[in-house]
Protein backbone atom coordinates (compact mmCIF):
# COMPACT_ATOMS: atom_id res chain seq x y z
CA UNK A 1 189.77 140.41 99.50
CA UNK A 2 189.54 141.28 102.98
CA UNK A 3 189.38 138.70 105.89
CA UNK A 4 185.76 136.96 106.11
CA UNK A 5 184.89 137.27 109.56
CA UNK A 6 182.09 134.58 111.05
CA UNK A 7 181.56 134.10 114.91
CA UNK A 8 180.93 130.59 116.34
CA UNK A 9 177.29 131.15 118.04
CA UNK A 10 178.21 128.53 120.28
CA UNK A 11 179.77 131.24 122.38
CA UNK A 12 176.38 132.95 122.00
CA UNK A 13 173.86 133.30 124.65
CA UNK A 14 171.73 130.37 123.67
CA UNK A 15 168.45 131.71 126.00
CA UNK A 16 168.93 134.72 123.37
CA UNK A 17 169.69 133.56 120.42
CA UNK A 18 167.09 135.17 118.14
CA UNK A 19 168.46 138.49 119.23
CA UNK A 20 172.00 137.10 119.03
CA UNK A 21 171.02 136.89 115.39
CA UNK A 22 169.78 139.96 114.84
CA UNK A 23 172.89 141.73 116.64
CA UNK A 24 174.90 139.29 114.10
CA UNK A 25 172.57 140.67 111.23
CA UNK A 26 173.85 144.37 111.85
CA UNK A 27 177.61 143.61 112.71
CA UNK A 28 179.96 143.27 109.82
CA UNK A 29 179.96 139.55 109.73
CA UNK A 30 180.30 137.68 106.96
CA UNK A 31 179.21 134.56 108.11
CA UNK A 32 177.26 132.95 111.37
CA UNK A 33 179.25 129.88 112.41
CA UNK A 34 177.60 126.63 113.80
CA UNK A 35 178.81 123.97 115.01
CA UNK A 36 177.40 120.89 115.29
CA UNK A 37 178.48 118.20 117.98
CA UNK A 38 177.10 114.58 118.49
CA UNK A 39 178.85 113.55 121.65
CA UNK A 40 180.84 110.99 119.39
CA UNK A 41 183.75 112.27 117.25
CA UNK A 42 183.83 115.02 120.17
CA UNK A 43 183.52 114.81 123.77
CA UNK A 44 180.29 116.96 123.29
CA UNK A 45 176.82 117.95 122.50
CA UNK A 46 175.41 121.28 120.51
CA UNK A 47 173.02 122.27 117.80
CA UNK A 48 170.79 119.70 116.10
CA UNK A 49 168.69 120.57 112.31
CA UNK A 50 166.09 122.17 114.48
CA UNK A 51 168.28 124.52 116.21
CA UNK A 52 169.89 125.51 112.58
CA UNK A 53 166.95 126.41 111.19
CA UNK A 54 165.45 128.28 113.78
CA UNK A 55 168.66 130.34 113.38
CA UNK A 56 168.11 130.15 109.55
CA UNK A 57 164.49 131.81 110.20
CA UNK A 58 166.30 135.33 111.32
CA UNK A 59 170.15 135.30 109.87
CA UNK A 60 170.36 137.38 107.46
CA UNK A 61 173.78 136.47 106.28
CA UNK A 62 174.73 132.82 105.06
CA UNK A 63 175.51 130.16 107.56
CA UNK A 64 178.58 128.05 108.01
CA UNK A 65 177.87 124.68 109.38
CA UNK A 66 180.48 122.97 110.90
CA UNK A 67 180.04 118.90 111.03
CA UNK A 68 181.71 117.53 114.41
CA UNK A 69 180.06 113.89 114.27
CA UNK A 70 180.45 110.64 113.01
CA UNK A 71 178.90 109.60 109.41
CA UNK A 72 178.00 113.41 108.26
CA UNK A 73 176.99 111.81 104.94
CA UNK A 74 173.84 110.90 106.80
CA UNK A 75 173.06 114.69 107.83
CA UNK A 76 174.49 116.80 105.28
CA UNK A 77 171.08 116.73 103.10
CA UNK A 78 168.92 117.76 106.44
CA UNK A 79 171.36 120.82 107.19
CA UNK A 80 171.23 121.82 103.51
CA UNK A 81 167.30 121.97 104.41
CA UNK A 82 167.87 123.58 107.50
CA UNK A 83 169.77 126.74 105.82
CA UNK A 84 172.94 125.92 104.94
CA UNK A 85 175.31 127.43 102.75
CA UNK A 86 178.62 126.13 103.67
CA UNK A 87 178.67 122.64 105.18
CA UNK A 88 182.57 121.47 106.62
CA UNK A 89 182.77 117.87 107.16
CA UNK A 90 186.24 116.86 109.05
CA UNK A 91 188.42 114.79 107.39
CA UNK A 92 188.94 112.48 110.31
CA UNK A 93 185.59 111.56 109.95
CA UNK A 94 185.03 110.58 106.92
CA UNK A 95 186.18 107.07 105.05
CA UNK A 96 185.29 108.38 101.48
CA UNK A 97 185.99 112.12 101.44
CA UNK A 98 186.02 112.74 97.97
CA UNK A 99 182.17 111.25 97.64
CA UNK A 100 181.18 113.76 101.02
CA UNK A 101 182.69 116.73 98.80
CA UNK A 102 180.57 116.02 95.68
CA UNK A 103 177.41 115.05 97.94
CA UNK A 104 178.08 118.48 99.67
CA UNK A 105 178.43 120.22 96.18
CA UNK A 106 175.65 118.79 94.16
CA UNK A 107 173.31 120.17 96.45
CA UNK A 108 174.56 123.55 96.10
CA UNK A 109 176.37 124.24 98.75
CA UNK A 110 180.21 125.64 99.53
CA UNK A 111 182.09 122.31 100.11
CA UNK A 112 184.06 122.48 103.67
CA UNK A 113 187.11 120.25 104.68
CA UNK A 114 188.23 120.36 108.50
CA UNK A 115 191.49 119.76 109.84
CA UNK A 116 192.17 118.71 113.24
CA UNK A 117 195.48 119.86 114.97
CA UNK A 118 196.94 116.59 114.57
CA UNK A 119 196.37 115.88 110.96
CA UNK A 120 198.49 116.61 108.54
CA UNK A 121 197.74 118.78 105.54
CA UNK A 122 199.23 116.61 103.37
CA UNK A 123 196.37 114.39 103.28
CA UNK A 124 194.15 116.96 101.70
CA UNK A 125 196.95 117.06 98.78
CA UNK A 126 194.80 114.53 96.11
CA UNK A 127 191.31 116.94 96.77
CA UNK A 128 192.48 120.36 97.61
CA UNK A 129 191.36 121.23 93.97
CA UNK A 130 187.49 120.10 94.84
CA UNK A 131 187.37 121.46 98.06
CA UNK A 132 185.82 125.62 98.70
CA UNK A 133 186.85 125.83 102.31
CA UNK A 134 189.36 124.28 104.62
CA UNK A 135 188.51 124.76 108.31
CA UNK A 136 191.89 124.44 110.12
CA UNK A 137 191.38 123.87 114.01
CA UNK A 138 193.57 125.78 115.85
CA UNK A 139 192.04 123.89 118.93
CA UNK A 140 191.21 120.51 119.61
CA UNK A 141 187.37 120.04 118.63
CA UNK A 142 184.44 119.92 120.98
CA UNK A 143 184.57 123.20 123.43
CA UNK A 144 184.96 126.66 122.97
CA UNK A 145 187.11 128.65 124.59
CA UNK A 146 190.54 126.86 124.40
CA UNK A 147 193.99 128.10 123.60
CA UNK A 148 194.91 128.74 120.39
CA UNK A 149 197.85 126.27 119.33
CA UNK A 150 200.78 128.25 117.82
CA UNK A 151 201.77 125.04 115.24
CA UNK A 152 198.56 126.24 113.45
CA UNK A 153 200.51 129.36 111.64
CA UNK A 154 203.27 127.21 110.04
CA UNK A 155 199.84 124.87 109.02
CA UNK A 156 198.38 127.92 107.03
CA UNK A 157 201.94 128.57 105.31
CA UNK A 158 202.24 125.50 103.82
CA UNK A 159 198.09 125.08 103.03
CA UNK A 160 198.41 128.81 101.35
CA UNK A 161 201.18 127.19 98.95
CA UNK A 162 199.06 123.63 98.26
CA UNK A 163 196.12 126.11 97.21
CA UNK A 164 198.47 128.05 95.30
CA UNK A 165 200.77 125.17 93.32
CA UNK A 166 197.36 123.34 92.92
CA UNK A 167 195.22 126.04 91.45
CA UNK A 168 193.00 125.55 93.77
CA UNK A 169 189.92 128.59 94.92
CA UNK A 170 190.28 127.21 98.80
CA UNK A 171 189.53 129.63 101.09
CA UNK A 172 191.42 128.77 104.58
CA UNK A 173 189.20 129.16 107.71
CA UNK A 174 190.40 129.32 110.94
CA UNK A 175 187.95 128.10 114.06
CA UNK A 176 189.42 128.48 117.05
CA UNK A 177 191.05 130.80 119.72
CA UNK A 178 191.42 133.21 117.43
CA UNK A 179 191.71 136.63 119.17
CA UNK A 180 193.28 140.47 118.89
CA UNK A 181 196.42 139.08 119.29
CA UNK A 182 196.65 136.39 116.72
CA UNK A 183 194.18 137.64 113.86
CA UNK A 184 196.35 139.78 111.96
CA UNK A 185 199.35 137.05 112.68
CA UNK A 186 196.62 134.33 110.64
CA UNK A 187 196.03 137.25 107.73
CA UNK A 188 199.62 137.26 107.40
CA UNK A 189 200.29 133.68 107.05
CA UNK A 190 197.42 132.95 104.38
CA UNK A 191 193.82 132.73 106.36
CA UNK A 192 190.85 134.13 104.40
CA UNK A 193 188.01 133.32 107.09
CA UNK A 194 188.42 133.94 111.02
CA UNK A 195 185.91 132.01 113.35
CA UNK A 196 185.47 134.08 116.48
CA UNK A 197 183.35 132.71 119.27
CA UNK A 198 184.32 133.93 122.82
CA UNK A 199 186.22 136.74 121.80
CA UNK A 200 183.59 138.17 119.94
CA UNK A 201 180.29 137.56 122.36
CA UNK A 202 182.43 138.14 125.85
CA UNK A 203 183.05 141.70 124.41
CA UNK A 204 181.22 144.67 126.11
CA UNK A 205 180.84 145.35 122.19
CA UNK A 206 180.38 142.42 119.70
CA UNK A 207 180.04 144.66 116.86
CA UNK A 208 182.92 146.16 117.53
CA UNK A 209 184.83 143.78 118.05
CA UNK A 210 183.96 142.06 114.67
CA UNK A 211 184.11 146.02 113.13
CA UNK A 212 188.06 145.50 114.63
CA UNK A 213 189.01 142.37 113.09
CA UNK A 214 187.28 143.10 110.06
CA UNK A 215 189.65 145.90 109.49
CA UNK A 216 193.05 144.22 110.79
C-alpha cells in the first residue's frame, strides 16, 4: 500500500476554504485533516462542528478529525454528524480509552489513538488490537508549523513491531512537521499516513507537492 497522504487544513487559507477544498478534491489526497482545538488540552483554538461540516458540504474525499480537547466523549457523536470518517481522540485525554474506542467504532467510524511526543507507546500495548489509526505527534500539539522532533522515527520502529507482534490492522499516522526531507525517512521506519499542513499549502504548487510525497 502506498503512503496515505492527508494535509492538515489548518495550514489552509481559512477566508478560502471552500476552494481549499475543491483544490484538495483534485490533488491526490487521501484524506483532509482537521484538527480540532478547545483552548484546554492545547494552548489553542480551531475548528468547531460547524466549521467541519461546512467542509464536509464540498470534500470529496473522507475526513480525518483530529480531537485536541478535553472530554472528546462529549463531541465525538456531533463530529460523526458533521462528516466524519476517522475521529483520533489523544490518549492523554482520555480516563477510559478503551470505552472512547468502542463509542468511536459503534458509530461507524475509523477509531483514532493520538500520541503526544512525551508518551510512551507502551501504553497503547493492552488496545493496539482495537485501535484503526495511531496519530503519532511528531510536534507538540496546538500550532502548526513546528519542528519536527527526530525521537519520533525510533517511536514508529517500535509501534510498526507492537502492530505487527499484536496482529493488529493499525495504520500509523504521522501529524506534524512532516516535510521533503523527512517523508520518505517516516515510510521507511513504518508510517502508513503523512499529515502535511504547511508544507503542502505554502507550496507555489499544493498538488504537486502532495503528487511528490505521494510517490516517495
Amino acid at each position: 500500500m502506498s503512503v496515505l497522504v492527508a494535509p492538515s487544513l489548518l495550514a489552509s487559507d481559512f477566508a478560502n476554504l471552500e476552494k481549499e477544498v475543491k483544490m484538495l478534491n483534485e490533488s491526490q489526497a487521501d484524506w483532509l485533516h482537521i484538527d480540532i482545538m478547545d483552548g484546554v488540552f492545547v494552548p489553542n483554538l480551531s475548528f468547531g462542528i460547524p466549521v467541519t461540516e461546512a467542509i464536509k458540504r464540498h470534500a470529496k474525499k473522507p475526513l480525518d478529525v483530529h480531537l485536541m480537547i478535553v472530554e472528546p466523549e462529549k463531541y465525538v457523536e456531533a463530529f460523526h454528524k458533521a462528516g466524519a470518517e476517522v475521529i483520533s481522540v489523544h490518549i492523554e485525554a482520555c480516563n477510559h480509552l478503551h470505552r472512547n474506542i468502542q463509542q468511536i467504532k459503534a458509530l461507524g467510524c475509523k477509531a483514532g489513538v493520538a500520541v503526544n511526543p512525551h508518551t510512551s507507546i507502551a501504553l497503547l500495548e493492552n488496545i493496539i488490537q482495537d485501535i484503526d489509526v495511531v496519530c503519532l505527534m511528531s510536534v507538540n500539539p496546538g500550532f502548526g508549523g513546528q519542528k519536527f522532533i527526530e525521537r519520533t522515527y525510533e517511536k514508529v520502529r517500535v509501534l510498526k513491531e507492537m502492530i505487527r507482534t499484536s496482529g493488529s490492522k493499525a495504520l500509523i499516522e504521522i501529524d506534524g512537521g512532516v516535510n521533503q526531507h523527512n517523508a520518505k525517512s517516516l515510510m521507511e521506519a513504518g508510517a502508513d499516513v503523512l499529515v502535511a499542513g504547511n508544507f503542502v499549502f505554502s507550496a507555489a504548487n499544493p498538488k504537486e507537492v502532495i503528487a511528490q510525497l505521494k510517490a516517495m
